[in-house]
PDB file of N, CA and C in Angstrom:
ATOM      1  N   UNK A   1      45.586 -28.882  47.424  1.00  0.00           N
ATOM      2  CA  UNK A   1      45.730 -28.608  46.014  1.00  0.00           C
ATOM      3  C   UNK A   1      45.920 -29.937  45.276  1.00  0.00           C
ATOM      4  N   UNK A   2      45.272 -29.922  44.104  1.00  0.00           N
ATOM      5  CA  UNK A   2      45.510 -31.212  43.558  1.00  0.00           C
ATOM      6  C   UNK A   2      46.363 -30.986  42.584  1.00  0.00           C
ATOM      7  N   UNK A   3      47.553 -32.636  42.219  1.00  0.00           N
ATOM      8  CA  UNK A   3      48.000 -32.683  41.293  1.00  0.00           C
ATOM      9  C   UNK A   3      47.517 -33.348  39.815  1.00  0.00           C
ATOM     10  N   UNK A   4      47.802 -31.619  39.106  1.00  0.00           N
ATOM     11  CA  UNK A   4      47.311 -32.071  37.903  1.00  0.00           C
ATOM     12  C   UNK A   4      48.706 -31.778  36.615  1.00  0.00           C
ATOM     13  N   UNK A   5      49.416 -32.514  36.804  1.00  0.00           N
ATOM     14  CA  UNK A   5      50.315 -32.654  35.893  1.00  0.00           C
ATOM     15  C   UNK A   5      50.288 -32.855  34.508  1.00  0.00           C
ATOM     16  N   UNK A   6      49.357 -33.657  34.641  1.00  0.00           N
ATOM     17  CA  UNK A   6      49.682 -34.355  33.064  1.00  0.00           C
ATOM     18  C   UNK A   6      48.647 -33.165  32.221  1.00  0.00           C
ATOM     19  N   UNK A   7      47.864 -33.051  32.976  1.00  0.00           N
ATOM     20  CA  UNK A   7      46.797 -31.550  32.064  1.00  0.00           C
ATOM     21  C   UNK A   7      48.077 -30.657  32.145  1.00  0.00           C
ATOM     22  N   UNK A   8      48.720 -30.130  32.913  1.00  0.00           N
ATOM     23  CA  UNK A   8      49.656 -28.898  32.673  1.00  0.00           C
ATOM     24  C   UNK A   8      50.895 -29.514  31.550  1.00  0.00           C
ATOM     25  N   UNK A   9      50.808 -30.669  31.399  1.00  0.00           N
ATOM     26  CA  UNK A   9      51.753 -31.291  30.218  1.00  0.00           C
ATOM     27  C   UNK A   9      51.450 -30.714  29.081  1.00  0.00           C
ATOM     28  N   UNK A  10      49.819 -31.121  28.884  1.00  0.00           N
ATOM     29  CA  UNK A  10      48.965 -30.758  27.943  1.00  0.00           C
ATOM     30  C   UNK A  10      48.954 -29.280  27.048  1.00  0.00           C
ATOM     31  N   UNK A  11      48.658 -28.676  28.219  1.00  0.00           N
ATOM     32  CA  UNK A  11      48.668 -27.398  28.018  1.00  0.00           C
ATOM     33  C   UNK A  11      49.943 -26.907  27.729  1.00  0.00           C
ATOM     34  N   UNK A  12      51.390 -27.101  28.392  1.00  0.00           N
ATOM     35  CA  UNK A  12      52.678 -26.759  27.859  1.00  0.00           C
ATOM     36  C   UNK A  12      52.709 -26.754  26.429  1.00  0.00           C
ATOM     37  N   UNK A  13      52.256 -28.066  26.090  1.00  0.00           N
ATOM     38  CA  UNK A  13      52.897 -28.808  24.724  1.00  0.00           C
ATOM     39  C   UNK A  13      51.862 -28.148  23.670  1.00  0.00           C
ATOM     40  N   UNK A  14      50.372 -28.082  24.028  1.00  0.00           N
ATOM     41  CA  UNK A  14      49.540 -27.150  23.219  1.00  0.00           C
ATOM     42  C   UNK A  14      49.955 -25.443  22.816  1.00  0.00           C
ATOM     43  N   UNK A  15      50.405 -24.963  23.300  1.00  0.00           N
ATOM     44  CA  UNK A  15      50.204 -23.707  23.481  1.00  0.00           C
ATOM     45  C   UNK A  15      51.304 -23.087  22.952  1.00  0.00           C
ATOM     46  N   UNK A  16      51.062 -21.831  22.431  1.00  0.00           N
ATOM     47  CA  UNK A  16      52.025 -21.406  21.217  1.00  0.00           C
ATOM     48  C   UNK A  16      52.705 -19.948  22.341  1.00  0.00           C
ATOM     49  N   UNK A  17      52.272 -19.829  23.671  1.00  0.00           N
ATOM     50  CA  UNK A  17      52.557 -18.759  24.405  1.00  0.00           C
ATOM     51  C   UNK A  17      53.525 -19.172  24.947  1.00  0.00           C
ATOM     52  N   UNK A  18      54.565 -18.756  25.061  1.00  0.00           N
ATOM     53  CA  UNK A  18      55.964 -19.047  26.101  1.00  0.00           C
ATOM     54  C   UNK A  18      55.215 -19.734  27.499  1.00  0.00           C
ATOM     55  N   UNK A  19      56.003 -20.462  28.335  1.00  0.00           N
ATOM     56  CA  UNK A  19      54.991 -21.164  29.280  1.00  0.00           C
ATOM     57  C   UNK A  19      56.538 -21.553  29.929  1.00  0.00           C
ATOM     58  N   UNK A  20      56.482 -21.406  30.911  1.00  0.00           N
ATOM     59  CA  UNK A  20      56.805 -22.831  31.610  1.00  0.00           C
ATOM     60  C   UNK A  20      56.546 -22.536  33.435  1.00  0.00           C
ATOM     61  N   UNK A  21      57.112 -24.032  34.178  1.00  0.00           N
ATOM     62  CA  UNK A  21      56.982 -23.994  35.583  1.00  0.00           C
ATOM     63  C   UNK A  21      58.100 -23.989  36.143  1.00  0.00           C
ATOM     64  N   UNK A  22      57.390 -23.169  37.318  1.00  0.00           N
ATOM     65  CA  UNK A  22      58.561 -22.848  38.683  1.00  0.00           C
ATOM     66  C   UNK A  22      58.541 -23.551  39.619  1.00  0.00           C
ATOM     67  N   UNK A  23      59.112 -24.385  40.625  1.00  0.00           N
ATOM     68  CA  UNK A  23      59.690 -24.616  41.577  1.00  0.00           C
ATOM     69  C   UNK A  23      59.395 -24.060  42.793  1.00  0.00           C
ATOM     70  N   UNK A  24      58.232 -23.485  43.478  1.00  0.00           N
ATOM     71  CA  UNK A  24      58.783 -22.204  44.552  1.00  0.00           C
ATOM     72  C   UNK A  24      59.324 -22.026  45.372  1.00  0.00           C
ATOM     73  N   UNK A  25      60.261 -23.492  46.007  1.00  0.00           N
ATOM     74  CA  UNK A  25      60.735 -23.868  47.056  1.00  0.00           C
ATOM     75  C   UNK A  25      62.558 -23.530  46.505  1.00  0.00           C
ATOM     76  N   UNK A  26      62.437 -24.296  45.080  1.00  0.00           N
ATOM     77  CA  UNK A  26      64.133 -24.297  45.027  1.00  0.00           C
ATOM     78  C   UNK A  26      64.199 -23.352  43.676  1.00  0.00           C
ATOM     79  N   UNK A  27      63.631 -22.477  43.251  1.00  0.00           N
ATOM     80  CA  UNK A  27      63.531 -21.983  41.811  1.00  0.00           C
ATOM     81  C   UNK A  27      63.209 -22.492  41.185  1.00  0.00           C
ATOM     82  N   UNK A  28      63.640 -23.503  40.745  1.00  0.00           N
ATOM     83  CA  UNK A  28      63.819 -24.238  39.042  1.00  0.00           C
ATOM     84  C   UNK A  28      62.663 -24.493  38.544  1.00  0.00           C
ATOM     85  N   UNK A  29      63.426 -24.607  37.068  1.00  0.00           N
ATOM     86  CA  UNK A  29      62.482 -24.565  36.099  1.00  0.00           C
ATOM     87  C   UNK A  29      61.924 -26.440  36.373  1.00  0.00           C
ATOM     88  N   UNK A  30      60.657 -26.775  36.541  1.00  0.00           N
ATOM     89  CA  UNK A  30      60.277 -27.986  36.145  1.00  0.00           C
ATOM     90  C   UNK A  30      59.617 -28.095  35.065  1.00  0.00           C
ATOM     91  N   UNK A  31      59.023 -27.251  34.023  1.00  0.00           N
ATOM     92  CA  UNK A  31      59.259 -27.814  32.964  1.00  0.00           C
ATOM     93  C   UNK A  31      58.793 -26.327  32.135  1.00  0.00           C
ATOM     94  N   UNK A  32      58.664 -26.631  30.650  1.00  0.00           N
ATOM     95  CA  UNK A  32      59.009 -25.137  29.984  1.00  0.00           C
ATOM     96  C   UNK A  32      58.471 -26.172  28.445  1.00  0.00           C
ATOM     97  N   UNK A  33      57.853 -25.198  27.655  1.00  0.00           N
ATOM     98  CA  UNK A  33      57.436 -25.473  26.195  1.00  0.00           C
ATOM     99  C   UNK A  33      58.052 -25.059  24.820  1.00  0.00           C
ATOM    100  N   UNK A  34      57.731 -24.899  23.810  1.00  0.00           N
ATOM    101  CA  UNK A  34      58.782 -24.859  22.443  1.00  0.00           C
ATOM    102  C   UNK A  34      58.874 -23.316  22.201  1.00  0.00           C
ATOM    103  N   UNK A  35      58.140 -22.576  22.919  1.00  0.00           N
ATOM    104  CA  UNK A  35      57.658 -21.056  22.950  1.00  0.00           C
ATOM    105  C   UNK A  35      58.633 -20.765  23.845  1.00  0.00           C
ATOM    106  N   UNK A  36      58.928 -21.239  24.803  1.00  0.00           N
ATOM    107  CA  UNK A  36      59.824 -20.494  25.855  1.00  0.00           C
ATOM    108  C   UNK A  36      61.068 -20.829  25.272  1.00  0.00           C
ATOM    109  N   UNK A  37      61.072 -22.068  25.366  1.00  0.00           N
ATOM    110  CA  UNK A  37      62.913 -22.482  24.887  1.00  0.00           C
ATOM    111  C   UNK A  37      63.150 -21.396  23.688  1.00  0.00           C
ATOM    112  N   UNK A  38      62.308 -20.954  22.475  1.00  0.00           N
ATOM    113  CA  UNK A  38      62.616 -20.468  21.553  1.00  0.00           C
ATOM    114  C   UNK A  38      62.891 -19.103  22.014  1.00  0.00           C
ATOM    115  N   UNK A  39      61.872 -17.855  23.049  1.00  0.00           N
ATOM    116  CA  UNK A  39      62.205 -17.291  23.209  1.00  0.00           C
ATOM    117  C   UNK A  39      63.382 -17.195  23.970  1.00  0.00           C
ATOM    118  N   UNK A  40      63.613 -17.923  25.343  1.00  0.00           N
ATOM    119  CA  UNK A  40      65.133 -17.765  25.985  1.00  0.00           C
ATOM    120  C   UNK A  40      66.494 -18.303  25.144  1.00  0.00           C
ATOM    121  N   UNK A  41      66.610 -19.109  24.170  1.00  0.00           N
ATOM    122  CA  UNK A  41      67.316 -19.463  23.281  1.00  0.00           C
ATOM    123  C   UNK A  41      68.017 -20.800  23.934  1.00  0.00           C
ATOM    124  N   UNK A  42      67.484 -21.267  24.977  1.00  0.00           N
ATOM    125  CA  UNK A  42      67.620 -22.812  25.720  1.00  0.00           C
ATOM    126  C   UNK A  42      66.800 -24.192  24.983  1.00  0.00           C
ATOM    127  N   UNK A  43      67.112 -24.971  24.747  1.00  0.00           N
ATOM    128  CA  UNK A  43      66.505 -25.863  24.530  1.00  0.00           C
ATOM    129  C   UNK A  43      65.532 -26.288  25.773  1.00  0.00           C
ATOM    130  N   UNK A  44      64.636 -27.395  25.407  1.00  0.00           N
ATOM    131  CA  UNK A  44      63.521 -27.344  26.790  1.00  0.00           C
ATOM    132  C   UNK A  44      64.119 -28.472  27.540  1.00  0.00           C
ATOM    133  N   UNK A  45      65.340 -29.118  27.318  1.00  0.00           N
ATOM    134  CA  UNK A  45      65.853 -29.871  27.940  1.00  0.00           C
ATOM    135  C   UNK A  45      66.923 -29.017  29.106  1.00  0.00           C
ATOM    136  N   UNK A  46      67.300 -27.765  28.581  1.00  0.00           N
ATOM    137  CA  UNK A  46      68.675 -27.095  29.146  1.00  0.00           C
ATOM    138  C   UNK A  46      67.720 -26.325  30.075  1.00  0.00           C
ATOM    139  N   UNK A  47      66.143 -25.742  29.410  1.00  0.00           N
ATOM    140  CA  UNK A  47      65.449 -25.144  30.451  1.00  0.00           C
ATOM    141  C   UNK A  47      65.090 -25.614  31.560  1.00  0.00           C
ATOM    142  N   UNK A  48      64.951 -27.410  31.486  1.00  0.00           N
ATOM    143  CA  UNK A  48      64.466 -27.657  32.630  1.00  0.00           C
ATOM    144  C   UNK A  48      65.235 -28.194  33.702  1.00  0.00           C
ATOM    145  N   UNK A  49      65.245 -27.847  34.831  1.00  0.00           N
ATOM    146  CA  UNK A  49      66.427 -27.917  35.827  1.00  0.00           C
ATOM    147  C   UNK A  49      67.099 -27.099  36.057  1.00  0.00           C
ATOM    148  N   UNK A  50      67.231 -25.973  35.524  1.00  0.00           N
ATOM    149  CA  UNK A  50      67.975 -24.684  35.603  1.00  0.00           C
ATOM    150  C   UNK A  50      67.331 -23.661  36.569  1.00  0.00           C
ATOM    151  N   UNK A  51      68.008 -22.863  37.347  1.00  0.00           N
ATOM    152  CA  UNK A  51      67.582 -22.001  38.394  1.00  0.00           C
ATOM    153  C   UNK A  51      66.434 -20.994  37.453  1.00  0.00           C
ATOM    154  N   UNK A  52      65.712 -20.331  37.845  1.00  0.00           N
ATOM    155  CA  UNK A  52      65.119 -19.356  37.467  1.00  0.00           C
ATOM    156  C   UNK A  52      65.983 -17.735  37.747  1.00  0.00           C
ATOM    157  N   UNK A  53      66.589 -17.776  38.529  1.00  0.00           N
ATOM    158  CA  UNK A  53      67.437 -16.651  38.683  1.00  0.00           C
ATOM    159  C   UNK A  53      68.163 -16.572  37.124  1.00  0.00           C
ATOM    160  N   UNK A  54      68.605 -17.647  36.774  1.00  0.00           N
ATOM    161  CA  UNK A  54      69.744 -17.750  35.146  1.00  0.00           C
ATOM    162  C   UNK A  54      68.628 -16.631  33.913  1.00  0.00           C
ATOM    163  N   UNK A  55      67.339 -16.681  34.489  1.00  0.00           N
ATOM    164  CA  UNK A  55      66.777 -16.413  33.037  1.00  0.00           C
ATOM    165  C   UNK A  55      66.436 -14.693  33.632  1.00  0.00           C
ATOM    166  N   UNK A  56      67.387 -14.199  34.537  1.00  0.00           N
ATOM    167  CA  UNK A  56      66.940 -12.391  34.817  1.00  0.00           C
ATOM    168  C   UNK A  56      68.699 -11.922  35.190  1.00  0.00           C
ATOM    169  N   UNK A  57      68.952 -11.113  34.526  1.00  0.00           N
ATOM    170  CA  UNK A  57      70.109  -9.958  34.805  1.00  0.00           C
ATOM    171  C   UNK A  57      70.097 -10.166  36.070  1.00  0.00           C
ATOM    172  N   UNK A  58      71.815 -10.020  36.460  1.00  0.00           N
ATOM    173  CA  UNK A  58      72.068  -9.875  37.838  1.00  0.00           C
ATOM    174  C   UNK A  58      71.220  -8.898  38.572  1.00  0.00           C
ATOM    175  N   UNK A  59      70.757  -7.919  38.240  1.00  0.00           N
ATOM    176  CA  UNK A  59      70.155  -6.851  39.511  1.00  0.00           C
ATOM    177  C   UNK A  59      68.737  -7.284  39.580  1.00  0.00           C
ATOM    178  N   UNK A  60      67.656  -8.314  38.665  1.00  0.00           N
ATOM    179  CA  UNK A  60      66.930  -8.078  38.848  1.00  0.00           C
ATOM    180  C   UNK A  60      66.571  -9.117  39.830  1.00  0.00           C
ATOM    181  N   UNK A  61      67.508 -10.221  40.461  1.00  0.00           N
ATOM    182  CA  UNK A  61      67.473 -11.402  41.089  1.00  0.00           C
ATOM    183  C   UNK A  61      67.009 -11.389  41.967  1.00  0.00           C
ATOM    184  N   UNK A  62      67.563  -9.949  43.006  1.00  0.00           N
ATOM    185  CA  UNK A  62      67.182 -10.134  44.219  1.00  0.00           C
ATOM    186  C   UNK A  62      65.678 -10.046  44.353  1.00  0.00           C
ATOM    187  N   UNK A  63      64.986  -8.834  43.321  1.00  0.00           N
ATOM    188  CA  UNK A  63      63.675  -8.555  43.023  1.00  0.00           C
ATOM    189  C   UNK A  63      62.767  -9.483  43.075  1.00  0.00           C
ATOM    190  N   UNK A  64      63.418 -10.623  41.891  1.00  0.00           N
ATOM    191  CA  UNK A  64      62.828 -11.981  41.777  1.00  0.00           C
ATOM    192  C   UNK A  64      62.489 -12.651  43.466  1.00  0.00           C
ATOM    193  N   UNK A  65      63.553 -12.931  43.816  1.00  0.00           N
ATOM    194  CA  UNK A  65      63.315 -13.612  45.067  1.00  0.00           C
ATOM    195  C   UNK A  65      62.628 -13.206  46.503  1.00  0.00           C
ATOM    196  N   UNK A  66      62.763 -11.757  45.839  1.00  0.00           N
ATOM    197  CA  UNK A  66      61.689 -11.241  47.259  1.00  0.00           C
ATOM    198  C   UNK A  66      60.158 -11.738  46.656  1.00  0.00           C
ATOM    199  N   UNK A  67      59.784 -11.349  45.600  1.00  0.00           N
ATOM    200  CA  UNK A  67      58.540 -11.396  44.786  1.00  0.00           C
ATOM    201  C   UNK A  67      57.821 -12.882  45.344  1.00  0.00           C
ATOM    202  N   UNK A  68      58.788 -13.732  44.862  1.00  0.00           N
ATOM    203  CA  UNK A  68      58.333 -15.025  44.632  1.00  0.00           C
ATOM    204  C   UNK A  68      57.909 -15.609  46.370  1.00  0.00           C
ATOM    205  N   UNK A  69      59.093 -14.670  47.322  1.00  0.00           N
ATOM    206  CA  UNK A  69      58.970 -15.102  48.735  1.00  0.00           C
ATOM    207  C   UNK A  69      56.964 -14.684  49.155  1.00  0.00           C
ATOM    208  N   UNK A  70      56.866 -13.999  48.817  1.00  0.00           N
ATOM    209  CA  UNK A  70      55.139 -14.004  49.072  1.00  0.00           C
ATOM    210  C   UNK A  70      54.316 -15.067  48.579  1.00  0.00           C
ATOM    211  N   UNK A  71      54.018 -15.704  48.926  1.00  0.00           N
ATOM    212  CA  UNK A  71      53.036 -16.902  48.216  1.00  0.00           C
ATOM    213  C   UNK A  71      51.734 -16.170  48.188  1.00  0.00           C
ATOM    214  N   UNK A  72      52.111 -15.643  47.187  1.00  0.00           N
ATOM    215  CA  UNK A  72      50.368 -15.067  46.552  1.00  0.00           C
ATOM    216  C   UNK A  72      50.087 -16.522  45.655  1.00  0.00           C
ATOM    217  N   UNK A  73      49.276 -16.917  45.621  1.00  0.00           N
ATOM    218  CA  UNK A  73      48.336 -17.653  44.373  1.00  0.00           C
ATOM    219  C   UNK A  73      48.282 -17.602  43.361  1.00  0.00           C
ATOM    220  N   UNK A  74      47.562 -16.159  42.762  1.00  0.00           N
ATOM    221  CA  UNK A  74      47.539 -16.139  40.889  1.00  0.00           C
ATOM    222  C   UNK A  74      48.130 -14.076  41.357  1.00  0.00           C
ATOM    223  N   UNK A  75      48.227 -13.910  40.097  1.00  0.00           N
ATOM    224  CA  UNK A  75      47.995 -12.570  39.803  1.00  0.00           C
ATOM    225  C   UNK A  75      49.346 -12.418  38.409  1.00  0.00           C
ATOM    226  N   UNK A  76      49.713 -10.779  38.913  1.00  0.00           N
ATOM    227  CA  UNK A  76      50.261 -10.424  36.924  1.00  0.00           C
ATOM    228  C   UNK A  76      51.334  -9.788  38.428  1.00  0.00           C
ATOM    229  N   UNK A  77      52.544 -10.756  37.717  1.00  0.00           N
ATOM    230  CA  UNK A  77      53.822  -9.854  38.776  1.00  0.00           C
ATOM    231  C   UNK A  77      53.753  -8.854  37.944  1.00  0.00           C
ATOM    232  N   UNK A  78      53.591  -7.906  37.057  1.00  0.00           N
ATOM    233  CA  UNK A  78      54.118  -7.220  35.889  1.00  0.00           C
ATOM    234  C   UNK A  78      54.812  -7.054  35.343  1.00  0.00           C
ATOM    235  N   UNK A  79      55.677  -6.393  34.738  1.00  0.00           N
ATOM    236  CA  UNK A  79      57.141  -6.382  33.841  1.00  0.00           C
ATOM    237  C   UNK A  79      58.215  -6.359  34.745  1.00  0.00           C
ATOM    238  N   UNK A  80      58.990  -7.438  33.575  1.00  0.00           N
ATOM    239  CA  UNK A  80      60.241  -7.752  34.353  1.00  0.00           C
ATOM    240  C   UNK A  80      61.260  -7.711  33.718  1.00  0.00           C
ATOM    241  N   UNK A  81      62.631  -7.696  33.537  1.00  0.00           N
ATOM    242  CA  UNK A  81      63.524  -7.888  32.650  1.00  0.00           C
ATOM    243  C   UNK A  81      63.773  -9.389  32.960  1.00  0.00           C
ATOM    244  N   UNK A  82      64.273  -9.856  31.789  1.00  0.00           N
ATOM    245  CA  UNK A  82      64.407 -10.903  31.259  1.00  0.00           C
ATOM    246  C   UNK A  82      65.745 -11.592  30.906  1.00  0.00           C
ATOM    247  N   UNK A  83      66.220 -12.839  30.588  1.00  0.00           N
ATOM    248  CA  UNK A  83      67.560 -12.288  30.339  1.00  0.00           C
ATOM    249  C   UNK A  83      67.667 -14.100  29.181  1.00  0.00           C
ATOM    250  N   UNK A  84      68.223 -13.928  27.953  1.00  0.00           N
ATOM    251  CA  UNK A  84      68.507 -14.958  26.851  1.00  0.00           C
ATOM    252  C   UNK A  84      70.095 -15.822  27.384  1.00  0.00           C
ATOM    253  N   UNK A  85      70.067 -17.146  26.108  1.00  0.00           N
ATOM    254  CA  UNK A  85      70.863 -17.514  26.731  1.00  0.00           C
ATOM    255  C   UNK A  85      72.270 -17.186  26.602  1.00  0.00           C
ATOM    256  N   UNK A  86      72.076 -16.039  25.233  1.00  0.00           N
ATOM    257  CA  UNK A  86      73.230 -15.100  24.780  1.00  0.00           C
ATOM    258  C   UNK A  86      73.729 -13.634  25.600  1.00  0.00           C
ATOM    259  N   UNK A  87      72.839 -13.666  26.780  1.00  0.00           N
ATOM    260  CA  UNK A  87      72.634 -12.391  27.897  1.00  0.00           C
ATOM    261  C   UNK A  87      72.116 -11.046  27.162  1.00  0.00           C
ATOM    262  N   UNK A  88      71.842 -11.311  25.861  1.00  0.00           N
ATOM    263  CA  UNK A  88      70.761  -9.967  25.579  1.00  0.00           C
ATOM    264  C   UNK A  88      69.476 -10.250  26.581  1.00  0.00           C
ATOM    265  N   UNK A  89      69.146  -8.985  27.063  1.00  0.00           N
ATOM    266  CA  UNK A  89      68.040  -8.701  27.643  1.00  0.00           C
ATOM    267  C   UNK A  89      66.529  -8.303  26.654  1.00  0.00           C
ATOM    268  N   UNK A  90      65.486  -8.459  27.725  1.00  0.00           N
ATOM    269  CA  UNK A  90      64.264  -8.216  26.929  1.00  0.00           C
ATOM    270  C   UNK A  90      63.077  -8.036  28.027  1.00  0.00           C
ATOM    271  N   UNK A  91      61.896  -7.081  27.700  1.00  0.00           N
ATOM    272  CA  UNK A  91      60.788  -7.186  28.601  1.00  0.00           C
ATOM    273  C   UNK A  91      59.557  -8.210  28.758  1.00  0.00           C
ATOM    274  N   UNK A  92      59.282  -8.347  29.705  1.00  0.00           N
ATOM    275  CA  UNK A  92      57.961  -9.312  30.053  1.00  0.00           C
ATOM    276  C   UNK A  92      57.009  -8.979  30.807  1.00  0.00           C
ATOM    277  N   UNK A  93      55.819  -9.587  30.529  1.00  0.00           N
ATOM    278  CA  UNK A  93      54.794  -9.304  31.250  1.00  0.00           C
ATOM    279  C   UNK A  93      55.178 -10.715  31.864  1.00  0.00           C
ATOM    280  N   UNK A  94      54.619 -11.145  33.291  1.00  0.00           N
ATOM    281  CA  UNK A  94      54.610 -12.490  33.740  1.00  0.00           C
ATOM    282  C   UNK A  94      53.229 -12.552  34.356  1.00  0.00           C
ATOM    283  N   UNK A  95      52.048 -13.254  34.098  1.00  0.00           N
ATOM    284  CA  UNK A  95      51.160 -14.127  35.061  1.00  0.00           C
ATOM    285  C   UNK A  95      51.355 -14.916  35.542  1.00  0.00           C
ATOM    286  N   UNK A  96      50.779 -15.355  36.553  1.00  0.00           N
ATOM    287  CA  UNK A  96      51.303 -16.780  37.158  1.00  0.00           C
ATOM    288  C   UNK A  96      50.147 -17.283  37.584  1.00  0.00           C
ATOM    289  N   UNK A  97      49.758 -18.966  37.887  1.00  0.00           N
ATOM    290  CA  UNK A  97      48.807 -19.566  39.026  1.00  0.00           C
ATOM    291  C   UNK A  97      49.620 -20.662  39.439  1.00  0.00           C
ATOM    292  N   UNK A  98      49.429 -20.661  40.953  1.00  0.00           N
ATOM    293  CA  UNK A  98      49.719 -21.763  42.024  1.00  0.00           C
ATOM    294  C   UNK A  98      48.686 -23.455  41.464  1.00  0.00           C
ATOM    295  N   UNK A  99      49.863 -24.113  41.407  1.00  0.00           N
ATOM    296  CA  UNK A  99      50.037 -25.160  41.011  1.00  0.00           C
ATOM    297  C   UNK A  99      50.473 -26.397  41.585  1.00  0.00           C
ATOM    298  N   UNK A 100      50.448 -27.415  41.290  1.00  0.00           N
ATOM    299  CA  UNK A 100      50.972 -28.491  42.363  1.00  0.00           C
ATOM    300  C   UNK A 100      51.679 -29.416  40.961  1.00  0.00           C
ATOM    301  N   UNK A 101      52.546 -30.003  40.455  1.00  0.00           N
ATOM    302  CA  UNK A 101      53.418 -30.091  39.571  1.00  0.00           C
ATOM    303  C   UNK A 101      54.449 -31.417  39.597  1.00  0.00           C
ATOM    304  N   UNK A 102      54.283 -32.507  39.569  1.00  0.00           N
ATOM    305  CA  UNK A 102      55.234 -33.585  40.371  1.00  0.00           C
ATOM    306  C   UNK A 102      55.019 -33.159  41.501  1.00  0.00           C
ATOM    307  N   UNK A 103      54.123 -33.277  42.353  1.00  0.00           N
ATOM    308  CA  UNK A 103      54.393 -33.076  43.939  1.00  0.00           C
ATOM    309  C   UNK A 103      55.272 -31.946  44.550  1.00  0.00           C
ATOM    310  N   UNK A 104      55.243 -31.094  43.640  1.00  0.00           N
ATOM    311  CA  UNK A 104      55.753 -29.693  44.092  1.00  0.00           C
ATOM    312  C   UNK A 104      54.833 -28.401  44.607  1.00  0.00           C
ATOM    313  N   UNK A 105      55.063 -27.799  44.955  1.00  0.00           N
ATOM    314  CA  UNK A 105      54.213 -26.756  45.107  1.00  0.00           C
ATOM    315  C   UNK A 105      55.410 -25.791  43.685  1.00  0.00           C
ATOM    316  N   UNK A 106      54.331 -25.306  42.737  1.00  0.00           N
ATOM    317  CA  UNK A 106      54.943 -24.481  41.460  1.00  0.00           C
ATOM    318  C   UNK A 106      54.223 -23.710  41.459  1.00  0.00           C
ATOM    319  N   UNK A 107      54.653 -22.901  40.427  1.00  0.00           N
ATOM    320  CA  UNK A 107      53.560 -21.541  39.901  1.00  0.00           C
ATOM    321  C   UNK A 107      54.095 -21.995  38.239  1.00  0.00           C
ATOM    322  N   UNK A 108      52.771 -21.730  37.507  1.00  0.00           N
ATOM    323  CA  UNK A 108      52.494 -21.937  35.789  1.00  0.00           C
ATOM    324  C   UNK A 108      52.559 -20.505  35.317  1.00  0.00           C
ATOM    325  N   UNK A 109      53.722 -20.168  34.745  1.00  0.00           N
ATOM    326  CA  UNK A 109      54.076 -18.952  34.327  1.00  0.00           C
ATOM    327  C   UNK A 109      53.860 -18.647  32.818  1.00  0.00           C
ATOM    328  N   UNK A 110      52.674 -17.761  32.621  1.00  0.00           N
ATOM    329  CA  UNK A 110      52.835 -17.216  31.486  1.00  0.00           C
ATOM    330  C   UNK A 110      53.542 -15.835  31.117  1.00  0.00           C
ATOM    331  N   UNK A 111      54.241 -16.173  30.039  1.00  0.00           N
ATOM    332  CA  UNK A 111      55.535 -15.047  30.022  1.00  0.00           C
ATOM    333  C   UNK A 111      54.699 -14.438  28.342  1.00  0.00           C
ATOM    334  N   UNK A 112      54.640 -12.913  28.463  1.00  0.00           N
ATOM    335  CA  UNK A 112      54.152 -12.242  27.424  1.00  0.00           C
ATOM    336  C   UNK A 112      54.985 -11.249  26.869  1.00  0.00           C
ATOM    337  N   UNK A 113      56.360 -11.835  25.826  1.00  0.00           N
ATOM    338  CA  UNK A 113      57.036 -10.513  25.303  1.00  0.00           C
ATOM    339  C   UNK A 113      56.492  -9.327  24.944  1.00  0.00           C
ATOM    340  N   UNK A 114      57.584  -8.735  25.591  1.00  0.00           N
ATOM    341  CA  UNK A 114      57.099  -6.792  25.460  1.00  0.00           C
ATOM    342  C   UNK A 114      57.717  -5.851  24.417  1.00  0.00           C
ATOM    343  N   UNK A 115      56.382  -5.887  23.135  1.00  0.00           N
ATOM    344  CA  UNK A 115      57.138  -5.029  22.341  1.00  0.00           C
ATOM    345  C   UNK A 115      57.897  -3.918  22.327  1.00  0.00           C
ATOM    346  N   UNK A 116      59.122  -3.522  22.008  1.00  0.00           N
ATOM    347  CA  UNK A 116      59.698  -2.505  22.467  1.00  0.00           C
ATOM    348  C   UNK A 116      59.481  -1.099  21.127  1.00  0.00           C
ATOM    349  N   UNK A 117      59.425  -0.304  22.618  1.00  0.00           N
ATOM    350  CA  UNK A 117      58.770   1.077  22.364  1.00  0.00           C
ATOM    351  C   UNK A 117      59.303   1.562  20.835  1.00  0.00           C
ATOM    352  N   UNK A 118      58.572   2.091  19.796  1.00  0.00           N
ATOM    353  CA  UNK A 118      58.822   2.371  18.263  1.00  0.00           C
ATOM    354  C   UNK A 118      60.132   3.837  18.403  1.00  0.00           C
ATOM    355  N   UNK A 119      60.900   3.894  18.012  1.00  0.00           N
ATOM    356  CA  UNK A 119      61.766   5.014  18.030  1.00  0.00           C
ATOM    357  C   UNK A 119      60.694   6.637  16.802  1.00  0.00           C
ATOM    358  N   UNK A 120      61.218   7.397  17.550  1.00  0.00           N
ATOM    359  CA  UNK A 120      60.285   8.254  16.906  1.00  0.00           C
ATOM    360  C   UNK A 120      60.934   9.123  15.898  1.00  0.00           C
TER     361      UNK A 120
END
């Protein structure tokens, strides 16, 4: 796999979609854009370096870590709960593609808030 960092810089810093990268070895966030920090309510400095477990409700952790234990490549984990830096919760769609990132093996996560259902 090649490293292409500085294009995934690119693309972070372009892009108006929540974004950031995972770690798949130790969690963490290695890096995250003005879309994500805004939605998790972290700055992109507090996002980066921080476990990925911090950004899902306690129950959904373990979920997380089985998920991530498969090294699939690309695909749509599907909805997930989510979690701010005020611990209100929220839904997501997540895509991902396998990535190589500073010499990491990562996954490039696109995170797609989930409008919540209209009360009737």
């Amino acid at each position: 796999m090649r490293d292409d960092t500085e294009l995934y810089r690119r693309l972070l810093e372009s892009s108006t979609m929540p974004l950031w990268i995972l770690d798949v070895k130790s969690l963490l966030v290695l890096d995250a854009n003005t879309a994500a920090s805004a939605l998790y309510g972290y700055s992109r400095e507090e996002m980066i370096g921080m476990s990925a477990r911090e950004l899902r409700p306690t129950e959904e952790v373990a979920r997380f870590e089985k998920y991530v234990a498969h090294d699939v490549i690309h695909g749509d984990a599907g909805t997930w709960t989510h979690k701010r830096k005020d611990g209100t919760t929220f839904s997501v769609n997540i895509r991902y593609h396998a990535i190589e990132y500073n010499s990491c093996r990562a996954r490039f996560v696109i995170v797609t808030p989930v409008a919540p259902a209209a009360a009737e």
